[in-house]
Protein backbone atom coordinates (compact mmCIF):
# COMPACT_ATOMS: atom_id res chain seq x y z
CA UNK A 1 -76.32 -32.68 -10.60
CA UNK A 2 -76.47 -36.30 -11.62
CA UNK A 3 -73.97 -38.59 -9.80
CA UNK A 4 -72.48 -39.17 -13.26
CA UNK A 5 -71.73 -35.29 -13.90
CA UNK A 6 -70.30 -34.81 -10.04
CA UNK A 7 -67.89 -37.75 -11.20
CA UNK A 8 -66.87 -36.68 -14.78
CA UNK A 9 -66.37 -33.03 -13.08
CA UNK A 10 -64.14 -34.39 -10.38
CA UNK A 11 -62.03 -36.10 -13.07
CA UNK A 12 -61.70 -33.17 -15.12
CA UNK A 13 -60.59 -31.04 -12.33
CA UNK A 14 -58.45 -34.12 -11.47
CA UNK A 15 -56.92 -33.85 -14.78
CA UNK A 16 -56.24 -30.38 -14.95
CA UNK A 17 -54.31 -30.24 -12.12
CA UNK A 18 -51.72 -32.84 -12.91
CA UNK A 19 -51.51 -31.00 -15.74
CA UNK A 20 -50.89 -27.57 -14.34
CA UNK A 21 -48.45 -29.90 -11.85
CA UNK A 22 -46.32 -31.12 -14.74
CA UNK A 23 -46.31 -27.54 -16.79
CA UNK A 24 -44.68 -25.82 -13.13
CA UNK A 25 -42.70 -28.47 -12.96
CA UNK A 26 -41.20 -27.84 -16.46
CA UNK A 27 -41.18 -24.37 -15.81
CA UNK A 28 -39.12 -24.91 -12.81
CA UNK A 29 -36.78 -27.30 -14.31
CA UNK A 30 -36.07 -25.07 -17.11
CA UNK A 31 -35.19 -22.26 -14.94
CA UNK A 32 -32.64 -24.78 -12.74
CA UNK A 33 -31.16 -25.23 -16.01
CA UNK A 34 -30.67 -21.91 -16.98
CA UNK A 35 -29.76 -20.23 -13.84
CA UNK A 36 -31.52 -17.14 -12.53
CA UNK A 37 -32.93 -15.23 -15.31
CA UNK A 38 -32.70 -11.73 -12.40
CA UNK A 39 -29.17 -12.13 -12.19
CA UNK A 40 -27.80 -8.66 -12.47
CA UNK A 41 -25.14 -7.48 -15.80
CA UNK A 42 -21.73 -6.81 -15.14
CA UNK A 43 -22.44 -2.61 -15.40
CA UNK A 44 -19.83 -1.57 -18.62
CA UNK A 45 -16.96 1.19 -17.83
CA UNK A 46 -14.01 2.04 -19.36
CA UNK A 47 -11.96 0.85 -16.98
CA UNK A 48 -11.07 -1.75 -14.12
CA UNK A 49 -8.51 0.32 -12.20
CA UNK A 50 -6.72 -1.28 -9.09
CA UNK A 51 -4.27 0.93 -7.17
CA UNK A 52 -1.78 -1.56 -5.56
CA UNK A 53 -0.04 0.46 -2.78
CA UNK A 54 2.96 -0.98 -0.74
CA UNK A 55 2.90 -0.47 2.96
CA UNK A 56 5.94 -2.89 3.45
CA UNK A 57 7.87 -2.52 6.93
CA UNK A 58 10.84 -0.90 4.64
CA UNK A 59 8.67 2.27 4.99
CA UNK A 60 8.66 4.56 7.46
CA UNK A 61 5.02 5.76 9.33
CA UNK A 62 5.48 9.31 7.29
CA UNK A 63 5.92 7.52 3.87
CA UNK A 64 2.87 5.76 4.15
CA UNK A 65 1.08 9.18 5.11
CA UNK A 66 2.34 10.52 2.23
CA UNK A 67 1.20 7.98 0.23
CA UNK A 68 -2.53 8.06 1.23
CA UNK A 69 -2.46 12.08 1.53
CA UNK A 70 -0.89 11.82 -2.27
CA UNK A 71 -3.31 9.39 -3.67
CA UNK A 72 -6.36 11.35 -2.16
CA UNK A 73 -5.05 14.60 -3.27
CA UNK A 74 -4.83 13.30 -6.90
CA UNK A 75 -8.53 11.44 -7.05
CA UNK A 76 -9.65 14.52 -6.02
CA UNK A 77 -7.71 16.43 -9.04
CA UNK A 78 -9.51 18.32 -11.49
CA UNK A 79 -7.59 16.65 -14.21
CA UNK A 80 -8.48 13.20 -13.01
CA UNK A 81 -12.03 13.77 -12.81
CA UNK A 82 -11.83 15.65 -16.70
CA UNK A 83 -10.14 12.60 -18.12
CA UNK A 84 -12.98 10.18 -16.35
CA UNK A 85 -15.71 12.10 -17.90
CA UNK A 86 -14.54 12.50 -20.94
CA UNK A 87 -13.72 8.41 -21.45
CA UNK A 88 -16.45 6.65 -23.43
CA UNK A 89 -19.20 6.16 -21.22
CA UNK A 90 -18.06 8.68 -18.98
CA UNK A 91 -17.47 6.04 -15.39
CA UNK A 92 -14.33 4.08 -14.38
CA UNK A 93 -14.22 1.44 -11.40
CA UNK A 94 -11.84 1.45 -9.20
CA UNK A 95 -10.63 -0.10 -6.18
CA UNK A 96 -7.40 0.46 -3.76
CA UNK A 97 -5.76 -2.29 -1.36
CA UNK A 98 -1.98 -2.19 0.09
CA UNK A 99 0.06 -4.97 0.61
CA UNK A 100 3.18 -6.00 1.91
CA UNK A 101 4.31 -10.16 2.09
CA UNK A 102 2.97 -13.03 0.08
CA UNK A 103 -0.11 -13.16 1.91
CA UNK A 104 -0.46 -9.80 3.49
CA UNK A 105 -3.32 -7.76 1.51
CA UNK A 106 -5.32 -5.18 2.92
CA UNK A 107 -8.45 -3.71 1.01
CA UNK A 108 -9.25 0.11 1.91
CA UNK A 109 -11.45 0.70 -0.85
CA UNK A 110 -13.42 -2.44 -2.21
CA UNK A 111 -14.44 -2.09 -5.75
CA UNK A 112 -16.33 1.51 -6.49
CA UNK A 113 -18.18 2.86 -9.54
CA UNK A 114 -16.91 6.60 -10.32
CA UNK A 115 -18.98 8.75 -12.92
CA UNK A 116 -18.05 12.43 -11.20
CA UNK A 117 -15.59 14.02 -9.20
CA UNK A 118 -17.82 14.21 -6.33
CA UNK A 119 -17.29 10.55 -6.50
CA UNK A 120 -13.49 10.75 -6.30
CA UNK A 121 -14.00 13.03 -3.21
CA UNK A 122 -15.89 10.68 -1.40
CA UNK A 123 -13.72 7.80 -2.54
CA UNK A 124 -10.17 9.63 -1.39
CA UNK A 125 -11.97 10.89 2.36
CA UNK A 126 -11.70 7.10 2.54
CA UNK A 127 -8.16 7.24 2.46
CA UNK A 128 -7.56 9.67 5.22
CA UNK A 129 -8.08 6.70 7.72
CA UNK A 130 -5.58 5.92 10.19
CA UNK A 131 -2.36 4.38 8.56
CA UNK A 132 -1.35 0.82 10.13
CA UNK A 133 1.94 -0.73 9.77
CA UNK A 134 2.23 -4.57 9.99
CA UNK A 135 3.03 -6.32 6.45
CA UNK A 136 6.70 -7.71 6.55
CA UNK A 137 8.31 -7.96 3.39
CA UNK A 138 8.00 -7.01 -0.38
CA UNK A 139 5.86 -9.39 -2.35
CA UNK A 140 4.83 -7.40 -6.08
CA UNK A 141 4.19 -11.01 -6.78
CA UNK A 142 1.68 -11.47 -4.36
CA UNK A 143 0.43 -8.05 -5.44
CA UNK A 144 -0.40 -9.17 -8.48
CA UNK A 145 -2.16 -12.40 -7.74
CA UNK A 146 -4.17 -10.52 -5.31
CA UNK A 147 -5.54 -8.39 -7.92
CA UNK A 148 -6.06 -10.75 -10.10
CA UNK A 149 -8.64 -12.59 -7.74
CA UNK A 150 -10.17 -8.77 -7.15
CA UNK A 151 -10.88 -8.71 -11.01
CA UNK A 152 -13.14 -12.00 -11.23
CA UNK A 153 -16.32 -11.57 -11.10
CA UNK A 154 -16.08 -7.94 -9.70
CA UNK A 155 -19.59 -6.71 -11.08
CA UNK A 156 -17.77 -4.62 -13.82
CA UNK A 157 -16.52 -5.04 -17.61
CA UNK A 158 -14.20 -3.09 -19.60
CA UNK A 159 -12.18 -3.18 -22.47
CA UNK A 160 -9.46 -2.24 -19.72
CA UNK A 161 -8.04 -3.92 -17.14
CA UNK A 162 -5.42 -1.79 -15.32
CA UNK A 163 -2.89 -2.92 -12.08
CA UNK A 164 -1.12 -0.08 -10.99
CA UNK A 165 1.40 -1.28 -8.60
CA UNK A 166 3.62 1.15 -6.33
CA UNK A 167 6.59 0.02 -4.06
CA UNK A 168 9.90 1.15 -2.83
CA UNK A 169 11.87 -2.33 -3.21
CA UNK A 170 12.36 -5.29 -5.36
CA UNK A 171 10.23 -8.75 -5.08
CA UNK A 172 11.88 -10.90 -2.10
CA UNK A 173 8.75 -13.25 -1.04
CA UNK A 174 6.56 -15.42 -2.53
CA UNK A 175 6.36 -16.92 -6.10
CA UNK A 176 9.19 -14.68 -8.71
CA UNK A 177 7.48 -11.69 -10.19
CA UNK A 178 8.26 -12.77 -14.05
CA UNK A 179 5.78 -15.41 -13.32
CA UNK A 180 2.51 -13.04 -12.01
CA UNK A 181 3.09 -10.98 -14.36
CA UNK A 182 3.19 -13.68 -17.29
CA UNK A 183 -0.66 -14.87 -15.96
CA UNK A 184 -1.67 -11.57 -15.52
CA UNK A 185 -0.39 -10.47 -19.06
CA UNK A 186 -2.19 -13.72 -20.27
CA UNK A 187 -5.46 -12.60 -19.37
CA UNK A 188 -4.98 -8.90 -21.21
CA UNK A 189 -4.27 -7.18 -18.24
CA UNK A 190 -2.28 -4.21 -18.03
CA UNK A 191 0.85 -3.45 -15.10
CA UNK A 192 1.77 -0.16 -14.73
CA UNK A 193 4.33 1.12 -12.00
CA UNK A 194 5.37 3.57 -9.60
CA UNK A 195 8.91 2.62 -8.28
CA UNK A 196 9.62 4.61 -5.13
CA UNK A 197 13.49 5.34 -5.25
CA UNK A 198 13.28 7.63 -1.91
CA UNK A 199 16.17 6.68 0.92
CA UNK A 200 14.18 6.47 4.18
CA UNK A 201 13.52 3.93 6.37
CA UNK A 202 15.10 0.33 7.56
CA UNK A 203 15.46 -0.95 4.48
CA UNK A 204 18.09 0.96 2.97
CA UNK A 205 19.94 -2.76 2.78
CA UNK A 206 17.79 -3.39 0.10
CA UNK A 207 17.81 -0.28 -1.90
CA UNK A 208 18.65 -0.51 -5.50
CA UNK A 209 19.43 2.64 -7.39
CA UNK A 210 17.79 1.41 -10.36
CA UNK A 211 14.24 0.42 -9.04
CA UNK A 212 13.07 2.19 -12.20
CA UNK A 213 14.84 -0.54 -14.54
CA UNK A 214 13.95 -3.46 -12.66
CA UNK A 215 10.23 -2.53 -12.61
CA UNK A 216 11.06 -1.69 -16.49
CA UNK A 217 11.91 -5.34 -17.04
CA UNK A 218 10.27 -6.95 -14.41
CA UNK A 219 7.09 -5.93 -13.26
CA UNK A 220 5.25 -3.55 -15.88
CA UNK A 221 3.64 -4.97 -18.97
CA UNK A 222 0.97 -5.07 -21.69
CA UNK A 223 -0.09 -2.24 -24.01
CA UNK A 224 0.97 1.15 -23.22
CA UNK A 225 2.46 0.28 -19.71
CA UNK A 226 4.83 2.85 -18.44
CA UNK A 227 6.23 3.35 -15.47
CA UNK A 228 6.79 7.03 -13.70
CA UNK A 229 9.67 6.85 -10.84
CA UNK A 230 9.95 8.93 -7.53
CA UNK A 231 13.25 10.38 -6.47
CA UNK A 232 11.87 13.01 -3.52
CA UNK A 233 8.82 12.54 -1.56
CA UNK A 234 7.67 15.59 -2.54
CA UNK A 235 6.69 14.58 -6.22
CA UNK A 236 4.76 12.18 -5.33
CA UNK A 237 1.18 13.62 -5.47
CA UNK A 238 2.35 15.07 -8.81
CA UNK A 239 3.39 11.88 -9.79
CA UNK A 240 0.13 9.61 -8.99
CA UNK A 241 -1.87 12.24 -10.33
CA UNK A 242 -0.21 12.15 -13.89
CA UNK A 243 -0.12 8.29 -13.74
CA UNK A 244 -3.97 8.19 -13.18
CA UNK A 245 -4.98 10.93 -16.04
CA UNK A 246 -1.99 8.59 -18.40
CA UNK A 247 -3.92 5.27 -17.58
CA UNK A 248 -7.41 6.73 -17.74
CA UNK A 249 -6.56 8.31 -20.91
CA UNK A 250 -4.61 5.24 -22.62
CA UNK A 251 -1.54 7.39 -23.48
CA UNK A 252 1.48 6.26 -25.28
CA UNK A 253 3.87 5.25 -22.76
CA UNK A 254 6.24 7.65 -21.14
CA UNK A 255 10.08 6.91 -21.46
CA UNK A 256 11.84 6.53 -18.04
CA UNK A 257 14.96 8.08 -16.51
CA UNK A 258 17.52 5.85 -17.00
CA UNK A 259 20.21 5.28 -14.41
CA UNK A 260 23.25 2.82 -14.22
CA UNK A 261 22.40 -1.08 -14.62
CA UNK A 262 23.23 -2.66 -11.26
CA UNK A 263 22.13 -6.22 -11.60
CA UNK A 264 22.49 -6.81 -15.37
CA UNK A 265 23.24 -10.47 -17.05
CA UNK A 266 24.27 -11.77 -20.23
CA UNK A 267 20.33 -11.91 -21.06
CA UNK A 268 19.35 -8.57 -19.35
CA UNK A 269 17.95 -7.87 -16.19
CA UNK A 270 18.09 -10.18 -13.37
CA UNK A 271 14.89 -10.21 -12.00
CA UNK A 272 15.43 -12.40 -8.91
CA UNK A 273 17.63 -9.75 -7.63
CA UNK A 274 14.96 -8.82 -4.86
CA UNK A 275 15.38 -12.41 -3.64
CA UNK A 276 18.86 -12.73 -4.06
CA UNK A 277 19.45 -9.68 -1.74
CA UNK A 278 17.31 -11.35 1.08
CA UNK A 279 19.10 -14.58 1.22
CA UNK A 280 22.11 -12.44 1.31
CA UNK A 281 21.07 -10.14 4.22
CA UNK A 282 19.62 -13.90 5.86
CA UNK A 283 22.66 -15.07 5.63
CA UNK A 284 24.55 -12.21 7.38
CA UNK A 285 22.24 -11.46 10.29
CA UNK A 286 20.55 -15.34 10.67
CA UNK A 287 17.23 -15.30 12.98
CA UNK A 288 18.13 -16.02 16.30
């Protein structure tokens, strides 16, 4: 080969590589641009379903084992896994988490994808762990927020986003519960309750005998919301396990037992009543 060709070759190959250079480099600028194109679909159920639970110090150690043993007794239910499979596309997500103050969160159960009741078995054996008692007081506010940040970017979408929050007392820390659930009802989510109205425990100073009402006015919202009290400890598993096949089912909502207003005002319920009781009982016995 001529010294000529050798040349002409060299710049041809010469050539073709810048060229192969500058088409990877578009390539790979394009996909910067883009993002990942293997980044994984949010996986489509019919619901987003987080169980809020309150483990507050105002409950005793056997209230909070009722509460798990209820909760796992009704994901186990028959009826719960009936009304999963027979929802749309057949698969909920769920995820569970108890909480007590403003900044006191605990998540049992991180986000799980259900599609049969063997799944609800394995995900209530998770809640037969040992029960721990350390959150000081009642924050449904807090609650709220908290779930909120659990349903960004959780890996699921729904046309259903569902807090189910439980709890034995008013809101007495953190921001008032009005406002939570005004962002939360902002983004289309949906509060349901379960007002515990039992009489056990230390905080029998802040009992009010119309929990019901107050998470009525001030803590439920958005389509359908309902809210199903408990009077005796012994309804309880009844109770969860209704609430669940309600929410999974998108009922109408349930009417509640009224009982006599306690903290009514001229424009209805006052719901800073949960803080105004704490500054109260502050004020009475001051910290040492």
């Amino acid at each position: 080969m001529s010294i000529d060709l050798i040349a002409e070759w060299n710049a041809l190959v010469g050539s073709l590589r810048i060229t192969r250079l500058i088409a990877m480099s578009c390539v790979a600028l394009s996909l910067w641009i883009a993002g990942p194109s293997h980044a994984a679909k949010p996986t489509e159920v019919d619901v987003e379903l987080i169980l809020a639970v309150d483990v507050s110090r105002s409950m005793t150690r056997r209230e909070l084992e009722i509460q798990r043993r209820g909760y796992a007794e009704a994901l186990s239910s028959n009826a719960v896994a009936k009304v999963v499979a027979n929802g749309p596309s057949g698969r909920i997500a769920l995820t569970y988490f108890e909480w007590g103050g403003t900044h006191w969160q605990r998540t049992i159960v991180d986000w799980t994808l259900i599609e049969s009741q063997q799944d609800l078995k394995n995900l209530a054996a998770k809640l037969t762990i040992e029960v721990t008692q350390e959150w000081r007081r009642t924050s449904i506010s807090g609650a709220i927020d908290h779930a909120m940040g659990k349903l960004q970017d959780n890996g699921y979408t729904s046309l259903r986003q569902i807090i189910d929050v439980s709890g034995d007392g008013p809101n007495n820390d953190g921001r008032p519960v009005l406002a939570a659930r005004k962002a939360a009802l902002a983004k289309g989510v949906i509060i349901n309750g379960l007002p515990l109205m039992t009489r056990e425990g230390i905080g029998l100073q802040f009992h009010l005998e119309d929990l019901d009402e107050y998470y009525k006015h001030c803590v439920i919202g958005g389509p359908g919301s309902f809210i199903i009290p408990v009077r005796h400890w012994e309804e309880f598993p009844e109770a969860v396990r209704r609430k669940l096949v309600l929410e999974l089912a998108q009922r109408e909502r349930l009417p509640s037992h009224r009982v006599a207003f306690k903290w009514r005002t001229a424009n209805g319920y006052d719901c800073l009543v949960g803080e105004k009781i704490w500054q109260i009982f502050r004020e009475r016995f001051p910290l040492p």
